[in-house]
C-alpha atoms as a PDB file:
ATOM      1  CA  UNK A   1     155.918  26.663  63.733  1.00  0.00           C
ATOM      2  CA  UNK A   2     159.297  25.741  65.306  1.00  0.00           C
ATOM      3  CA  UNK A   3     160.926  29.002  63.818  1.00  0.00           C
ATOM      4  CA  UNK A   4     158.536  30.899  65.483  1.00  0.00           C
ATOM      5  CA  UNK A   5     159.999  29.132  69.444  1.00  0.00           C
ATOM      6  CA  UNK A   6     163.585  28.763  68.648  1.00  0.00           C
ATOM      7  CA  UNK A   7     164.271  32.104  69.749  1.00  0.00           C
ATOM      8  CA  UNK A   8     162.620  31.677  72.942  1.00  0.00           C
ATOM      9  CA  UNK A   9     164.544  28.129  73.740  1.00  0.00           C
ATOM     10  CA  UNK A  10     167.804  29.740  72.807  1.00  0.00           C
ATOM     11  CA  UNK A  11     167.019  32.466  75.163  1.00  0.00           C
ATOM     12  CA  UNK A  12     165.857  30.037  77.983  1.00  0.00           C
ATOM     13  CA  UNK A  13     169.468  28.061  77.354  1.00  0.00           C
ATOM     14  CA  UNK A  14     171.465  31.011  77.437  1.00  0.00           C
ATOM     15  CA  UNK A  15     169.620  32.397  80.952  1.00  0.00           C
ATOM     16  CA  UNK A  16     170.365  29.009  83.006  1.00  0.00           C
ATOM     17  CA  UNK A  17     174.237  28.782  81.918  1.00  0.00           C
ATOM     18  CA  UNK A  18     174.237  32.124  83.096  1.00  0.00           C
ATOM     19  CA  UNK A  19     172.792  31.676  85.882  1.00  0.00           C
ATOM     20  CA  UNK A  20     175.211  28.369  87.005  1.00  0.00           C
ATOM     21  CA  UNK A  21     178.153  30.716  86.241  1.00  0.00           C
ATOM     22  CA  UNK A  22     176.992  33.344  88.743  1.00  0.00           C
ATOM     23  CA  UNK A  23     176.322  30.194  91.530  1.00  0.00           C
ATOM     24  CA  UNK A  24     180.036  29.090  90.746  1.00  0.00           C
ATOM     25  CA  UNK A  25     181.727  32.656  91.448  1.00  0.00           C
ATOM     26  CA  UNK A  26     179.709  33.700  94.315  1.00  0.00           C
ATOM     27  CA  UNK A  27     180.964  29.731  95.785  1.00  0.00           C
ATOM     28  CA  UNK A  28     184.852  31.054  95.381  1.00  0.00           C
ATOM     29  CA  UNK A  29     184.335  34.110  96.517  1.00  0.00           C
ATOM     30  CA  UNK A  30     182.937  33.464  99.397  1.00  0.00           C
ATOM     31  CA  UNK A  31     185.686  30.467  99.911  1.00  0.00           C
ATOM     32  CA  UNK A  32     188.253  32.812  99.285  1.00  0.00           C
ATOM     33  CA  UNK A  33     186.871  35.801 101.806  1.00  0.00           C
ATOM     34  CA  UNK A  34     187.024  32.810 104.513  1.00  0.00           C
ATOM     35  CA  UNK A  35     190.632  31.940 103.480  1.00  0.00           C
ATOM     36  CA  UNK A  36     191.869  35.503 103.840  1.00  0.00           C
ATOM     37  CA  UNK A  37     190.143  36.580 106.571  1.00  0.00           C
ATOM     38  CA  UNK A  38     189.695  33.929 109.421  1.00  0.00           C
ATOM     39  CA  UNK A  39     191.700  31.239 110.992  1.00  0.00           C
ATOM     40  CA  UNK A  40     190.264  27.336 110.522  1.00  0.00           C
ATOM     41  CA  UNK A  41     190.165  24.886 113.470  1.00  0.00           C
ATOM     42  CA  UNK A  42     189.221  21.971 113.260  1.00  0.00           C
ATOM     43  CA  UNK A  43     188.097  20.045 110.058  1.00  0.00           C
ATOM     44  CA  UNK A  44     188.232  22.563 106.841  1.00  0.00           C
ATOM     45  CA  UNK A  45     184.779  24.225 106.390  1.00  0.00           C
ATOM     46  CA  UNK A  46     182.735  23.612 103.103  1.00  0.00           C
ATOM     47  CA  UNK A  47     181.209  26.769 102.178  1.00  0.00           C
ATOM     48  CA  UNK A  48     178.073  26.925  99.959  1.00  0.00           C
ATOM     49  CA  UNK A  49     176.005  28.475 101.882  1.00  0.00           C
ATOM     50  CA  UNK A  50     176.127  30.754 106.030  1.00  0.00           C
ATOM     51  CA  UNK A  51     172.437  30.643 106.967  1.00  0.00           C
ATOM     52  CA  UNK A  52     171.273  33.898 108.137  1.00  0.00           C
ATOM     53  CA  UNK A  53     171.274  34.279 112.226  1.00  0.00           C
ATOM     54  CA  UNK A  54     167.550  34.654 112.267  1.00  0.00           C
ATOM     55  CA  UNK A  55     166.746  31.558 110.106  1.00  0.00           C
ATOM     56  CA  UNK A  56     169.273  29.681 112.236  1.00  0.00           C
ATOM     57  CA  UNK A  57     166.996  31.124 115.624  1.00  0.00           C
ATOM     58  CA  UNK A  58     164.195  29.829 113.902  1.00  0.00           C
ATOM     59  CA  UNK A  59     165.376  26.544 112.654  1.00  0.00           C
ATOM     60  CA  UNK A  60     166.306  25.605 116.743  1.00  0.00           C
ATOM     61  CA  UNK A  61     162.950  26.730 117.673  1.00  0.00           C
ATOM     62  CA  UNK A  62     161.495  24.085 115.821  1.00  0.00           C
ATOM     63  CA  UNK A  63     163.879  21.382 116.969  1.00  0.00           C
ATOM     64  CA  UNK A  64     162.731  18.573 119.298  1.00  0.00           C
ATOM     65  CA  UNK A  65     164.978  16.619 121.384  1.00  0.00           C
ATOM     66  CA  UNK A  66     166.354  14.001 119.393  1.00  0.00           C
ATOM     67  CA  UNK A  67     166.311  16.286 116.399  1.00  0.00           C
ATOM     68  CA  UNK A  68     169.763  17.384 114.276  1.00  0.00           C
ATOM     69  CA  UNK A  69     170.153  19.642 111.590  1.00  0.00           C
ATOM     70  CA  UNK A  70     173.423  20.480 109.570  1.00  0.00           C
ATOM     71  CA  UNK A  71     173.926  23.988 109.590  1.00  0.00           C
ATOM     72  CA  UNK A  72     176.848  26.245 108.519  1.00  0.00           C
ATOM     73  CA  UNK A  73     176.174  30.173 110.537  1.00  0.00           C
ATOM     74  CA  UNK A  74     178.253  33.470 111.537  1.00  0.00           C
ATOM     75  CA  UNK A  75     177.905  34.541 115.020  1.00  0.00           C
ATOM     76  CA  UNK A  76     179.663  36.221 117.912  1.00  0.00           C
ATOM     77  CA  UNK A  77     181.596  34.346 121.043  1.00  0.00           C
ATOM     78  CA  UNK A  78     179.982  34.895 124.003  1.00  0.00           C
ATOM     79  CA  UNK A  79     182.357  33.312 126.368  1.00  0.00           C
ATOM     80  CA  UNK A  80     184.546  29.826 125.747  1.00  0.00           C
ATOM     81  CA  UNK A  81     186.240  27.696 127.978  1.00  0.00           C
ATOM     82  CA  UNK A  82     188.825  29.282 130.755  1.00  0.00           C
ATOM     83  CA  UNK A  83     190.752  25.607 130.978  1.00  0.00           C
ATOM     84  CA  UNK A  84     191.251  24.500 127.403  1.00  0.00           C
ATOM     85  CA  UNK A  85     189.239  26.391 125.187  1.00  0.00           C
ATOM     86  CA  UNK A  86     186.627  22.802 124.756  1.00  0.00           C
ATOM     87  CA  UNK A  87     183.481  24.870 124.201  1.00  0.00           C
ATOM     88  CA  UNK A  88     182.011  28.137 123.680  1.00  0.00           C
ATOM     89  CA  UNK A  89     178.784  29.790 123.728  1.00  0.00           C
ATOM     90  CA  UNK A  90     177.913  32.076 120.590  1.00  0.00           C
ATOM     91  CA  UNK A  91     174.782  34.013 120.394  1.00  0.00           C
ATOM     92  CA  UNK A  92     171.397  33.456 118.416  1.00  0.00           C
ATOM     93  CA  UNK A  93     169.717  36.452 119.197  1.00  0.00           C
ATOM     94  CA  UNK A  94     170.140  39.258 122.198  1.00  0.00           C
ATOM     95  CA  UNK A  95     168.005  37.211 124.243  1.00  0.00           C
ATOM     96  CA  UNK A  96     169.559  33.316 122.813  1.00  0.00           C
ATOM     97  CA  UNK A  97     172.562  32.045 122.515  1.00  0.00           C
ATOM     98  CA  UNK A  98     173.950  28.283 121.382  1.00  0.00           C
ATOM     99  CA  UNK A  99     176.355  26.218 123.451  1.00  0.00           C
ATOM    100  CA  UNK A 100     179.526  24.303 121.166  1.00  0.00           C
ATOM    101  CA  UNK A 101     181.732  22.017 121.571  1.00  0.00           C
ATOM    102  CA  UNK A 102     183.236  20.252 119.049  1.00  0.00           C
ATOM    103  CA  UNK A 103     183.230  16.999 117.712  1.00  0.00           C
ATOM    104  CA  UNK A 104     185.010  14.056 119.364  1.00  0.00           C
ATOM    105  CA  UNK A 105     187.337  16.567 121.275  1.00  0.00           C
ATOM    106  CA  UNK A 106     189.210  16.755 118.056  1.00  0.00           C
ATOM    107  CA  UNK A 107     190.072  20.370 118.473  1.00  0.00           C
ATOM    108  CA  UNK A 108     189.844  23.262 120.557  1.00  0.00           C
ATOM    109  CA  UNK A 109     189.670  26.992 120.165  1.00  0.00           C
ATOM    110  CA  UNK A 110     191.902  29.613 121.591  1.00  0.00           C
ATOM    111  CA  UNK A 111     190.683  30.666 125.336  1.00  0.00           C
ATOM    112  CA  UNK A 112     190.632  34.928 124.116  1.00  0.00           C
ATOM    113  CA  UNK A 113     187.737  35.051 121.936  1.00  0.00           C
ATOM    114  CA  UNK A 114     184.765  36.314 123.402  1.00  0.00           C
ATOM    115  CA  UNK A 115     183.248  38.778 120.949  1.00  0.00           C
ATOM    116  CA  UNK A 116     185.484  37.553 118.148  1.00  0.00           C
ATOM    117  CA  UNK A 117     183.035  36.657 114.945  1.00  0.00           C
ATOM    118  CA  UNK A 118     183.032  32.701 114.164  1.00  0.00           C
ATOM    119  CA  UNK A 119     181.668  30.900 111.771  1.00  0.00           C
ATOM    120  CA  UNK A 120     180.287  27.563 112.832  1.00  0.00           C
ATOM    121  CA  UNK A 121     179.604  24.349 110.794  1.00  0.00           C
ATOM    122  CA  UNK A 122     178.111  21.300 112.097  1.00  0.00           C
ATOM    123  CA  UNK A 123     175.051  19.905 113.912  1.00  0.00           C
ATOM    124  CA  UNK A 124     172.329  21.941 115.749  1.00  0.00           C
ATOM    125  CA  UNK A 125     170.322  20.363 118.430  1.00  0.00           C
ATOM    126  CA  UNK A 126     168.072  20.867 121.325  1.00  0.00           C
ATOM    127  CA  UNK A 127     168.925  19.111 125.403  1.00  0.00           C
ATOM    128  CA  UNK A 128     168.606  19.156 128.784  1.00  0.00           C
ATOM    129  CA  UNK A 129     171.845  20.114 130.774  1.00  0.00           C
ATOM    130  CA  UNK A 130     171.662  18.826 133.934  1.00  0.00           C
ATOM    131  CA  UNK A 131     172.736  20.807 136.982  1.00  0.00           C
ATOM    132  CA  UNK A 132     175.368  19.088 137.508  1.00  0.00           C
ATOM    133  CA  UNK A 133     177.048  19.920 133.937  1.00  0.00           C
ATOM    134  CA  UNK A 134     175.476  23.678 134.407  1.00  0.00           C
ATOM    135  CA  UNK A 135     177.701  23.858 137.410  1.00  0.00           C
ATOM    136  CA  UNK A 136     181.171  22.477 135.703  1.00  0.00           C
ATOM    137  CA  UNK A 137     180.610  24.958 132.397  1.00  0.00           C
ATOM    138  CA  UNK A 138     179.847  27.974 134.690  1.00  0.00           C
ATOM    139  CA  UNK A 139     183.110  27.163 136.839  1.00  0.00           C
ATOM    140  CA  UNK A 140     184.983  26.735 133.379  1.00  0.00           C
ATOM    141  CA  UNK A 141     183.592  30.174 132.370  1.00  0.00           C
ATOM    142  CA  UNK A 142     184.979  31.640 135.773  1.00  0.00           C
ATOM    143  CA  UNK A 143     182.200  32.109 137.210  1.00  0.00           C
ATOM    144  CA  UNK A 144     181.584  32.701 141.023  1.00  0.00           C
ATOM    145  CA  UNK A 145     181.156  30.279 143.951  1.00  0.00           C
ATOM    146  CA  UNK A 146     178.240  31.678 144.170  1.00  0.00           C
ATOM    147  CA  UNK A 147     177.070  31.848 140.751  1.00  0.00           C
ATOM    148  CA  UNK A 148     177.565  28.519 140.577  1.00  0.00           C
ATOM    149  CA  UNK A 149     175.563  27.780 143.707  1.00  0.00           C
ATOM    150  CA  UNK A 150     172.622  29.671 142.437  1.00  0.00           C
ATOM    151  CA  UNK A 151     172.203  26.834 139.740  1.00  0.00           C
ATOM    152  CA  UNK A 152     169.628  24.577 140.603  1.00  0.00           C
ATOM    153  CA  UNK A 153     167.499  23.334 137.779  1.00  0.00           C
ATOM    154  CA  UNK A 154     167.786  21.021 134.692  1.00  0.00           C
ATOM    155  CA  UNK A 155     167.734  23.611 131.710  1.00  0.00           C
ATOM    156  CA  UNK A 156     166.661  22.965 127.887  1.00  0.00           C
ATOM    157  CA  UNK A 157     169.520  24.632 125.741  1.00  0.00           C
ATOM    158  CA  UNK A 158     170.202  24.921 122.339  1.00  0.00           C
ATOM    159  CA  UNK A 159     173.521  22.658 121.259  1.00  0.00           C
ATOM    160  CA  UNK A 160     176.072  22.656 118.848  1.00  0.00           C
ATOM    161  CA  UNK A 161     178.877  20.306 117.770  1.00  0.00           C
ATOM    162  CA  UNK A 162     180.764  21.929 115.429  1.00  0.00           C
ATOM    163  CA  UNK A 163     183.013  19.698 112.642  1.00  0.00           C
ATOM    164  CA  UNK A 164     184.691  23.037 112.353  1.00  0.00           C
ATOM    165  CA  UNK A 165     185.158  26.670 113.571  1.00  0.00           C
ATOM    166  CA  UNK A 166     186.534  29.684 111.854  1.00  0.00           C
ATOM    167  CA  UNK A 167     187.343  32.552 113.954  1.00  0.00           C
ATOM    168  CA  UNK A 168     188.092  35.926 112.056  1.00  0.00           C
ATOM    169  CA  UNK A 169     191.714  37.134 112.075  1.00  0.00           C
END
């Protein structure tokens, strides 16, 4: 009777060696790509896996203040920080974006990389920005006197501190 399953346990041992072989090589590669083809800031990024922008949408939908959730994700800049580069805002979606800034003011980013492609890892998060903070990010962004003026309401946003940033070269 054992004969008759050997072959099928042999066959089962040789498909999940395989199949940890494949996990390992796709790891490098994608570890490599990143080392070639974007500049690191901050602490070095650990890649296993870049969550897909609409599972990352999702995922902050479902946050609650108070809430964190490690994330690595690829995204575009929307703007960053006119004064010393101490945040930027990447989009989610055409209709959502996320607002970064990076842990313990332990790095910045360069101040010319709106619509540059980033890839973030970190913590996600949900908060309110007060009006007050609205108004000192929109006057770091170079935004207008009145611009500025015309904010006038707490807002819930979608936050981001990022343990490190890669920007494609």
């Amino acid at each position: 009777m054992m004969k008759k399953y050997t072959p099928f346990f042999i066959g089962l041992l040789l498909l999940f060696s395989c199949n940890d072989s494949v996990k390992k090589e796709t790891s490098s590669t994608i570890t490599t790509n990143i080392e070639d083809n974007y500049k690191s800031f901050g602490n070095k990024i650990i890649v296993d896996e870049i969550d897909d922008i609409k599972v990352v949408t999702n995922k902050y939908k479902d946050l609650k203040e108070g809430d964190t959730l490690a994330i690595t994700f690829s995204s575009t800049v929307k703007s960053v920080c006119k004064a010393k580069g101490c945040w930027m805002r990447v989009t989610l979606d055409k209709d959502t974006e996320t607002m970064v800034k990076f842990k313990d003011y332990g790095f910045f980013v360069p101040k010319d990389i709106e619509n540059d492609t980033v890839v973030i890892q970190g913590k996600a998060f949900v908060s309110e920005v007060s009006v007050e903070e609205q108004r000192h990010f929109a006057s770091d962004a170079g935004k207008t006197e009145e611009e500025i003026a015309n904010i006038t309401v707490p807002k819930k946003t979608y936050s981001f501190i990022a343990n490190g940033v890669l920007i494609k070269k």
